[in-house]
Protein backbone atom coordinates (compact mmCIF):
# COMPACT_ATOMS: atom_id res chain seq x y z
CA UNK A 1 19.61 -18.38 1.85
CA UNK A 2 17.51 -16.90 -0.84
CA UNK A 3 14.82 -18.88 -2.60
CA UNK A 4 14.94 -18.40 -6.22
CA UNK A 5 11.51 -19.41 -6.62
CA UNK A 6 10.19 -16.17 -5.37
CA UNK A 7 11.30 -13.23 -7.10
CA UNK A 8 12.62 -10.40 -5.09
CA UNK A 9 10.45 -7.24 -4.62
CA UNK A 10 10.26 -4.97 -6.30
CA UNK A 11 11.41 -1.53 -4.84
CA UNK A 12 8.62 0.95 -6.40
CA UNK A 13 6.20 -1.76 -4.88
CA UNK A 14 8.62 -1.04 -1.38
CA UNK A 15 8.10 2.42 -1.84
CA UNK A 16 4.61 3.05 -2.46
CA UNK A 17 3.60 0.70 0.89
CA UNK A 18 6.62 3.35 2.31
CA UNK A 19 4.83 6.21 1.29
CA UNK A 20 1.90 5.71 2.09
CA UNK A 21 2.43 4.61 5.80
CA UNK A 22 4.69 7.90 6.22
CA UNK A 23 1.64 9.88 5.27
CA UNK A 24 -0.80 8.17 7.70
CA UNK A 25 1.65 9.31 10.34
CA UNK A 26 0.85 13.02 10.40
CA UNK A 27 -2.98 12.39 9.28
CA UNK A 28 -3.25 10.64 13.20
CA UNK A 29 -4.19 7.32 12.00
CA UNK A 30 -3.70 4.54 14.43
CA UNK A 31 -0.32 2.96 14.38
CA UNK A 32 -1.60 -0.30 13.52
CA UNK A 33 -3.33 0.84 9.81
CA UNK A 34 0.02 0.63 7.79
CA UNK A 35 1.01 -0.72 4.62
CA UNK A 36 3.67 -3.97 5.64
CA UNK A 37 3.85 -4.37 1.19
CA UNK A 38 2.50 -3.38 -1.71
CA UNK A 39 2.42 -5.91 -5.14
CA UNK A 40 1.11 -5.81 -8.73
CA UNK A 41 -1.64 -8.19 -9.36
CA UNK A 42 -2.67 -10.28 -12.40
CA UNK A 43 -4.38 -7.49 -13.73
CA UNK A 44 -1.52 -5.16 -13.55
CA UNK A 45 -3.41 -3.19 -10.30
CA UNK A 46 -0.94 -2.47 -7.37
CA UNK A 47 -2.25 -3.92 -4.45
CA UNK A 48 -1.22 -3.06 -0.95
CA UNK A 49 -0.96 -5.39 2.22
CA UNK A 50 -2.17 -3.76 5.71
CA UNK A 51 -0.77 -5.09 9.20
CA UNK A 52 -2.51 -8.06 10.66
CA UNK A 53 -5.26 -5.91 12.49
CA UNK A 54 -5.78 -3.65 9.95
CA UNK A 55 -9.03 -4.06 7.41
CA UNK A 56 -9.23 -2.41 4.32
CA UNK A 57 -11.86 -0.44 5.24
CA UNK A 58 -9.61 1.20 8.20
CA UNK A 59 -6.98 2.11 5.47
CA UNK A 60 -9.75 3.77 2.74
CA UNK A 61 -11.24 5.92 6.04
CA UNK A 62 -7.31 7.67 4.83
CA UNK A 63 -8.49 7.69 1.26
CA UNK A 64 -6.82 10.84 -0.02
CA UNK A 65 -3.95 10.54 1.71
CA UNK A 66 -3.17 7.05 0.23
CA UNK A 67 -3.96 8.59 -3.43
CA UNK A 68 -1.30 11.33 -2.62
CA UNK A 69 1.22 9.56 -1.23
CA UNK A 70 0.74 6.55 -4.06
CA UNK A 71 1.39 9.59 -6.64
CA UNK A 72 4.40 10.88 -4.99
CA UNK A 73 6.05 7.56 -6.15
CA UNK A 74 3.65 6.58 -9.40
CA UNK A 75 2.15 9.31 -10.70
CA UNK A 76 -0.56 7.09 -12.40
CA UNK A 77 -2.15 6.59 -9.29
CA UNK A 78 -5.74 7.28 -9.57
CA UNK A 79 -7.84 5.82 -7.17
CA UNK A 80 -8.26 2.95 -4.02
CA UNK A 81 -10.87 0.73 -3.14
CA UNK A 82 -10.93 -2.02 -1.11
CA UNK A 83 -10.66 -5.43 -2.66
CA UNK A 84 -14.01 -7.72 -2.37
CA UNK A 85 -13.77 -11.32 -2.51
């Protein structure tokens, strides 16, 4: 059963948390710093969910490689940081 109330994703947003876990892969990062989704925010900023016992600061250690691979499916992808509460 589907619940209308949440809309379905979105599959660039799929594709981008995709890509960017496929290019940690080859760059050795540990298995558990991947991307499980990836969302636009209020602001219009994509924002990208790691695993459980993943921190932002493990992904942005991969900094580059998360700019490429976000650009191989949005080209306006210009930068990451980590978001500060």
């Amino acid at each position: 059963m589907r619940d209308e109330s949440v809309p379905p994703p979105n599959k660039m947003y799929q594709d981008i948390a995709s890509a960017i876990s496929r290019e940690l892969f080859p760059q050795q990062a540990p298995a558990h710093i991947r991307m499980l989704d990836a969302r636009s925010n209020a602001n219009g900023m994509i924002t990208a969910l790691t695993r459980q016992n993943a921190t932002a600061e493990m992904a942005l250690r991969y900094h580059d490689s998360v700019i490429t691979a976000g650009r191989t499916v949005k080209n306006s992808v210009i930068d990451v940081e980590e978001n500060v509460l």
